[in-house]
C-alpha atoms as a PDB file:
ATOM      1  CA  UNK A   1     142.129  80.079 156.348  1.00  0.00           C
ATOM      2  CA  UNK A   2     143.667  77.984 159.185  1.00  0.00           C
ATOM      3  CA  UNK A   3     143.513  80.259 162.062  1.00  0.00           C
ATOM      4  CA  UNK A   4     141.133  77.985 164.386  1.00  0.00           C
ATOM      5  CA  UNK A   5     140.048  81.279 166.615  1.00  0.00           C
ATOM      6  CA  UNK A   6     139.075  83.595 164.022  1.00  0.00           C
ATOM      7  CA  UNK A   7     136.642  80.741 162.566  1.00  0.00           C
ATOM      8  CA  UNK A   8     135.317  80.188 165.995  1.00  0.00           C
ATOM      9  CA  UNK A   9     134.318  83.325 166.416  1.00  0.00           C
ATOM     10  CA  UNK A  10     132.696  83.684 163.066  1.00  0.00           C
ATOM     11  CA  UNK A  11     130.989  80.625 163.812  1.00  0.00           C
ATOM     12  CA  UNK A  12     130.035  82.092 167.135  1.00  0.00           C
ATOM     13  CA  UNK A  13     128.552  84.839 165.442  1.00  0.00           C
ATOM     14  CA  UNK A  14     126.678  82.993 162.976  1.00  0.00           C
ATOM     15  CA  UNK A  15     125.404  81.037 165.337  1.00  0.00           C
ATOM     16  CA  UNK A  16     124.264  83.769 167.824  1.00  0.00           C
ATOM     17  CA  UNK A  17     122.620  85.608 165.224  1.00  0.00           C
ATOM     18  CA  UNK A  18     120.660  82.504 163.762  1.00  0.00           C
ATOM     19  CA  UNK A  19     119.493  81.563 167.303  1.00  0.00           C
ATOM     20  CA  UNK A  20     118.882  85.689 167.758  1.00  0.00           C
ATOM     21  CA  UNK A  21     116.353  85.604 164.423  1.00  0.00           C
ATOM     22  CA  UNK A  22     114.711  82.297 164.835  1.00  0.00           C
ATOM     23  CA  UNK A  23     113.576  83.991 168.538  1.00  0.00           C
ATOM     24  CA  UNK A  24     112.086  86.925 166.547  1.00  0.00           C
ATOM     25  CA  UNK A  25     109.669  85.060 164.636  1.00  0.00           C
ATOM     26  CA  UNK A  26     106.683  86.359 166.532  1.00  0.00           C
ATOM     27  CA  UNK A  27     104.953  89.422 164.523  1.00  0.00           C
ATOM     28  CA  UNK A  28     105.318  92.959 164.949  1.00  0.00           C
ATOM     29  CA  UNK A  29     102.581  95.648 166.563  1.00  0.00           C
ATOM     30  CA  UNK A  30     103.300  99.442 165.677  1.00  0.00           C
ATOM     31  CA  UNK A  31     104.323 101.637 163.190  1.00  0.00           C
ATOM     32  CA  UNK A  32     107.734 100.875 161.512  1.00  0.00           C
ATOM     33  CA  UNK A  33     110.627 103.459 162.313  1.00  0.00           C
ATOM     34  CA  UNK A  34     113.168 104.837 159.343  1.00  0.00           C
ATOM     35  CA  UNK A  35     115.679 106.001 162.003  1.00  0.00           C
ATOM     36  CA  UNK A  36     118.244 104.080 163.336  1.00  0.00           C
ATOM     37  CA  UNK A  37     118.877 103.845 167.019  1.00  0.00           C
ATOM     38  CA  UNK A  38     120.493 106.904 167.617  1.00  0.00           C
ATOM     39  CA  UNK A  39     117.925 108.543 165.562  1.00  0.00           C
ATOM     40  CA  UNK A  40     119.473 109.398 163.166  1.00  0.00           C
ATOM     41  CA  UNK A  41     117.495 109.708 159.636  1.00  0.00           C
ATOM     42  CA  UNK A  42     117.519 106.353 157.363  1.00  0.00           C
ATOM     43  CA  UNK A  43     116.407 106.591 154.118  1.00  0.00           C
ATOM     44  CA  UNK A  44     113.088 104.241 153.831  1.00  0.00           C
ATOM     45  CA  UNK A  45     114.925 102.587 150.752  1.00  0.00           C
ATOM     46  CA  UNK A  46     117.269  99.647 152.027  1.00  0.00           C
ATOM     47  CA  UNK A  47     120.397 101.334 151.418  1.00  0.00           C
ATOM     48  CA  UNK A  48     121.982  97.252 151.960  1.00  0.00           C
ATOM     49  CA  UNK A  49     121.289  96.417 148.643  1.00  0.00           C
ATOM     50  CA  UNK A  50     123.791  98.795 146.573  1.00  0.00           C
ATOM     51  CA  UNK A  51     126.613  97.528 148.403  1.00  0.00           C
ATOM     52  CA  UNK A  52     129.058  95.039 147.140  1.00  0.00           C
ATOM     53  CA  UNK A  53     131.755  94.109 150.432  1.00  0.00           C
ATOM     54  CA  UNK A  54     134.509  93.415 147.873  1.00  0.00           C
ATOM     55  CA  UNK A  55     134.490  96.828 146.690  1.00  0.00           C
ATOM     56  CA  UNK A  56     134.294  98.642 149.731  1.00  0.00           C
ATOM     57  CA  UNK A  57     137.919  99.071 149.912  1.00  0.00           C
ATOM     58  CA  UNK A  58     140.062 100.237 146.926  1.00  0.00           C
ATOM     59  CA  UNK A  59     143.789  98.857 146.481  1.00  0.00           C
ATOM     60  CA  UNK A  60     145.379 102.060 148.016  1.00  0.00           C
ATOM     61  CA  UNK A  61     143.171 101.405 151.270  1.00  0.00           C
ATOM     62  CA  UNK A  62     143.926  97.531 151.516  1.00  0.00           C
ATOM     63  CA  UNK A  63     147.233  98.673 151.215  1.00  0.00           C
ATOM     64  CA  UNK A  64     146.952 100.962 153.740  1.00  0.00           C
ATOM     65  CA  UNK A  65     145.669  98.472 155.979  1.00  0.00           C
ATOM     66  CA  UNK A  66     148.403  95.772 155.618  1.00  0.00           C
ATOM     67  CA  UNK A  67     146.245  93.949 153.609  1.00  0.00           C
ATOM     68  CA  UNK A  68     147.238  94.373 150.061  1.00  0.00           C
ATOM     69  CA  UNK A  69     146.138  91.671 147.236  1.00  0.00           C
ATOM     70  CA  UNK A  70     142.574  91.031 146.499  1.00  0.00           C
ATOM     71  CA  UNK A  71     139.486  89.757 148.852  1.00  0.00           C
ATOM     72  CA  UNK A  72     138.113  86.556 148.686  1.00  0.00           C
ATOM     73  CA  UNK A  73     134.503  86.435 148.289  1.00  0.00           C
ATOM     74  CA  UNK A  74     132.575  84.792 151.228  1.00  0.00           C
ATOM     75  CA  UNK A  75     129.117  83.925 151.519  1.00  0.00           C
ATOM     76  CA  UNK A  76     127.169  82.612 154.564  1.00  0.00           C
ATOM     77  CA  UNK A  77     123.792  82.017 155.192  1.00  0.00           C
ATOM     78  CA  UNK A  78     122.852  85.562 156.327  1.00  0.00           C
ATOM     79  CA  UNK A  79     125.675  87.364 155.386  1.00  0.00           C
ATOM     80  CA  UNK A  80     127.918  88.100 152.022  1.00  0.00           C
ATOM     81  CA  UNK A  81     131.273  89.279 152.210  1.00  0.00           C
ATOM     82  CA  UNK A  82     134.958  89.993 151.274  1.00  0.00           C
ATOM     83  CA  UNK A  83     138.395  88.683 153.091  1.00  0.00           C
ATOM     84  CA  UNK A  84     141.171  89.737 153.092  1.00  0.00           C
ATOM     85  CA  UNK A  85     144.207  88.375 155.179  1.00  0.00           C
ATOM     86  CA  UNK A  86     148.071  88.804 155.937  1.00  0.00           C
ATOM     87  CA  UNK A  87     150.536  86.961 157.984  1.00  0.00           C
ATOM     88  CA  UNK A  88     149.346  87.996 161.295  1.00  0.00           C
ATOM     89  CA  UNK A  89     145.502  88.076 160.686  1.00  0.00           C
ATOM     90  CA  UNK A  90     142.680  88.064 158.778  1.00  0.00           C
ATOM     91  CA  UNK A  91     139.655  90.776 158.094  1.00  0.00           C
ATOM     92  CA  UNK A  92     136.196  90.340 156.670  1.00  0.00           C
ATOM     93  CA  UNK A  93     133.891  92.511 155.517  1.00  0.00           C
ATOM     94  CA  UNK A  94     130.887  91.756 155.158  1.00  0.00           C
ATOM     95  CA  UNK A  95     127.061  92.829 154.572  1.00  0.00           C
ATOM     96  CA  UNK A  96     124.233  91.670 156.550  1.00  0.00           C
ATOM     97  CA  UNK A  97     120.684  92.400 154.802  1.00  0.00           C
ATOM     98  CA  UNK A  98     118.228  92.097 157.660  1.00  0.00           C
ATOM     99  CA  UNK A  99     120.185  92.551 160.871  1.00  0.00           C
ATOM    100  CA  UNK A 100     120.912  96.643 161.373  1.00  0.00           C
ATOM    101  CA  UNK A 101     122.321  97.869 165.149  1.00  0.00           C
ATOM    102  CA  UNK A 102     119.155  97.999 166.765  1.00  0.00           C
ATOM    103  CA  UNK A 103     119.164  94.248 166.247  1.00  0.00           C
ATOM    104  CA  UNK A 104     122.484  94.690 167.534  1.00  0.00           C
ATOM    105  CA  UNK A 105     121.479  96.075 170.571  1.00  0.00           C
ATOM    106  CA  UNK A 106     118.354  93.871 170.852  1.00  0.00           C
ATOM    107  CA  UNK A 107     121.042  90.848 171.065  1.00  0.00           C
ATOM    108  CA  UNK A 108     123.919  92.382 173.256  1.00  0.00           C
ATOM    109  CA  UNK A 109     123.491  89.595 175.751  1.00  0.00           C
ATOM    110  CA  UNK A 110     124.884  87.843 173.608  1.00  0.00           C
ATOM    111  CA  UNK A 111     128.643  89.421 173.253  1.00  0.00           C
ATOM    112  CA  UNK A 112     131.278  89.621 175.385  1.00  0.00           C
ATOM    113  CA  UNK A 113     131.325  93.435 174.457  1.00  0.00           C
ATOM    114  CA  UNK A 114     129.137  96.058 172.910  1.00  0.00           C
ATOM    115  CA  UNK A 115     129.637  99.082 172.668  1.00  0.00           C
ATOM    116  CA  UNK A 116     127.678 101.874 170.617  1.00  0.00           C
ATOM    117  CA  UNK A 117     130.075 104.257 169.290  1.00  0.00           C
ATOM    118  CA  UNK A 118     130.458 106.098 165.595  1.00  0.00           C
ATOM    119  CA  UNK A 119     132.548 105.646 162.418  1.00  0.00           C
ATOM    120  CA  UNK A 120     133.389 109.079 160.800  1.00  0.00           C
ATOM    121  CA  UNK A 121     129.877 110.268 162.624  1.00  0.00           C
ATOM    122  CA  UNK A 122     128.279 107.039 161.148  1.00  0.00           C
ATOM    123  CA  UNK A 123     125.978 104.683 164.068  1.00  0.00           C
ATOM    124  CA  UNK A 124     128.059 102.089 164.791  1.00  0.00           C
ATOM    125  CA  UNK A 125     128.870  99.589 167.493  1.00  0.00           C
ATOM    126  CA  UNK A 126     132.092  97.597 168.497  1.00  0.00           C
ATOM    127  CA  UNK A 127     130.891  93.852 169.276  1.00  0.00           C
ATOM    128  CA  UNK A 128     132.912  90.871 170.189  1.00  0.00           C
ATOM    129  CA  UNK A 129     131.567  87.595 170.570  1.00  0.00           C
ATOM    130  CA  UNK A 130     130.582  85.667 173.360  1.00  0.00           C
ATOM    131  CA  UNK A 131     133.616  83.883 174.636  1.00  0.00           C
ATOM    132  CA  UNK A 132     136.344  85.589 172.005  1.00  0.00           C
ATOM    133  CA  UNK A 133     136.715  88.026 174.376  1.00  0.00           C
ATOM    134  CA  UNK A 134     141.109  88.204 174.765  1.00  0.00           C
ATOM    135  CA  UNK A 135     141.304  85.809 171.597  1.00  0.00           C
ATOM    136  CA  UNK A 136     142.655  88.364 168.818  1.00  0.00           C
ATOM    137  CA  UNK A 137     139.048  89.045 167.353  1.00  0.00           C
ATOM    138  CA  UNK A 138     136.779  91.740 167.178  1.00  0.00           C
ATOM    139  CA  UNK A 139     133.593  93.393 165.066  1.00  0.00           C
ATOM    140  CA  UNK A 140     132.950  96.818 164.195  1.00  0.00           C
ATOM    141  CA  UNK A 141     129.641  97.290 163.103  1.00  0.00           C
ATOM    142  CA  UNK A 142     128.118  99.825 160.906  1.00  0.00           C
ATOM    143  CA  UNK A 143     124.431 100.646 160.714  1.00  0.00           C
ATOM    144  CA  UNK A 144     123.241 100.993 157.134  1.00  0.00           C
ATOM    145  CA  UNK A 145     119.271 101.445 157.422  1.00  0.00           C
ATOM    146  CA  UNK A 146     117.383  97.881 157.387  1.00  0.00           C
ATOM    147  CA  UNK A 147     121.113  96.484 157.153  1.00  0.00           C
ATOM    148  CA  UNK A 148     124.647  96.633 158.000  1.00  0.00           C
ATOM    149  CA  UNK A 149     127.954  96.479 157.327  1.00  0.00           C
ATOM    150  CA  UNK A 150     131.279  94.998 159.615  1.00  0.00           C
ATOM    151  CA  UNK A 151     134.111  94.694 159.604  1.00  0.00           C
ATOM    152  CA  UNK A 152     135.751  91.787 161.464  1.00  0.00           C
ATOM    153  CA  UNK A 153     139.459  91.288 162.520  1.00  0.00           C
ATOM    154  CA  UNK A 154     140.569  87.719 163.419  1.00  0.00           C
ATOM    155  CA  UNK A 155     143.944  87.214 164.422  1.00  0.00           C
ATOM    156  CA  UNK A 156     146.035  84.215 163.657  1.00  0.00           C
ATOM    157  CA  UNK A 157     146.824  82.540 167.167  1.00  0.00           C
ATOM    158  CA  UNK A 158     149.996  83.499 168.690  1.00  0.00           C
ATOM    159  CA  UNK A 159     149.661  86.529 166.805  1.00  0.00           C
ATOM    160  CA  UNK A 160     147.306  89.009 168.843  1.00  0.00           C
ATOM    161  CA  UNK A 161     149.059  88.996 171.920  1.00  0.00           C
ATOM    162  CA  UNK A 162     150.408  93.189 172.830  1.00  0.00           C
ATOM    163  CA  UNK A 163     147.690  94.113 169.277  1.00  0.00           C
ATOM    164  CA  UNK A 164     144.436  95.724 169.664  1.00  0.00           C
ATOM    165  CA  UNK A 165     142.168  94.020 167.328  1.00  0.00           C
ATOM    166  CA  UNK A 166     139.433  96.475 167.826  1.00  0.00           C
ATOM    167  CA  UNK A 167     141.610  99.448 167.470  1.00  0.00           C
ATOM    168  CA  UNK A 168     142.098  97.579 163.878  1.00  0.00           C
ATOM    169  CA  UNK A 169     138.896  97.048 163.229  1.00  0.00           C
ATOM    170  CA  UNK A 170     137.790 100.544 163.700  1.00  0.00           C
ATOM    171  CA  UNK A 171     140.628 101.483 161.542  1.00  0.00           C
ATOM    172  CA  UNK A 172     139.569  99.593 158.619  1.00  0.00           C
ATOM    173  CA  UNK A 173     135.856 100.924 159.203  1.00  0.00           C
ATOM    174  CA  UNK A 174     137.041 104.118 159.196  1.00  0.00           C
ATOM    175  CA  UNK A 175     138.229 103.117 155.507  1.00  0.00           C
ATOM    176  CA  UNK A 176     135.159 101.300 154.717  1.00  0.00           C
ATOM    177  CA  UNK A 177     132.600 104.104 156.022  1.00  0.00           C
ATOM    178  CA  UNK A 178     133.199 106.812 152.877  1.00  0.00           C
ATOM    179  CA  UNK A 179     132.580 104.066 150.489  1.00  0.00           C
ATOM    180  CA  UNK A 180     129.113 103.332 152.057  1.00  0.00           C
ATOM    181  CA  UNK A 181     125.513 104.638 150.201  1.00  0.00           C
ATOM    182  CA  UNK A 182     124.326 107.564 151.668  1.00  0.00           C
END
């Protein structure tokens, strides 16, 4: 992809959330919790495992999104995903094994925004990175037990100004969130 800003932010990301779990590498006191932070029941399975970010979203919903064709499988060091991208941006989704919104929260410092909210009654939280704030980009989050899944919007530059990528983001989610274990 060529966009410049969306990778910057990704990297951003990455980055925040490598320095964020290298700080946690102290041990744990107390009992561990199976709800997530709005305590909500979590199964004590990780429900992370099932989930496969390329098939979160059938054709008729990439379609639906402006994002028809197939994803391109992505894989980072914490985090495996699916993009997808048309002429004016570009949207990932992606799973993240060991980081679920209370880590999230834990980390909000670090963003330029975060903001709990909900995905078709699903925990969730919008996040934008520290110093993408006004750049075309933005995270919605989705709590999935030990896990979780976003969705991230990057738009190409020049092509965000008078859009909402947030408003997009949640839009996909709200796509994404039926197709997530239970």
């Amino acid at each position: 992809m060529s966009d410049t800003r969306f990778h910057a932010t990704r990297a951003g990301l990455v980055g925040m959330m490598v320095m964020f779990l290298a700080a946690c590498g102290g041990s744990v006191q107390g009992q561990p919790s199976t709800s997530g932070p709005t305590g909500s029941p979590r199964s004590s399975g990780d429900l992370i495992d099932g989930v496969d970010p390329c098939k979160l979203l059938s054709a008729d919903q990439l379609q639906k999104a402006g994002l028809g064709g197939q994803g391109k499988p992505v894989d980072g060091a914490l985090e495996t995903g699916c993009e997808y991208s048309n002429q004016d941006f570009a949207a990932r989704v992606y799973k993240n094994k060991t980081k679920n919104l209370a880590e999230y929260e834990k980390a909000q410092h670090a963003f330029d925004e975060f903001e709990p909210n909900q995905v078709n009654g699903h925990p969730g939280a919008r996040v934008v990175a520290r110093g993408s704030k006004g750049n075309g980009g933005c995270t919605q989050v989705l709590d999935l037990g030990k896990g979780s899944v976003a969705v991230e919007i990057g738009y190409n530059y020049g092509k965000y100004q008078g859009k909402d990528p947030c408003a997009d983001a949640m839009a996909i989610a709200k796509l994404v969130e039926p197709n997530l274990p239970k």
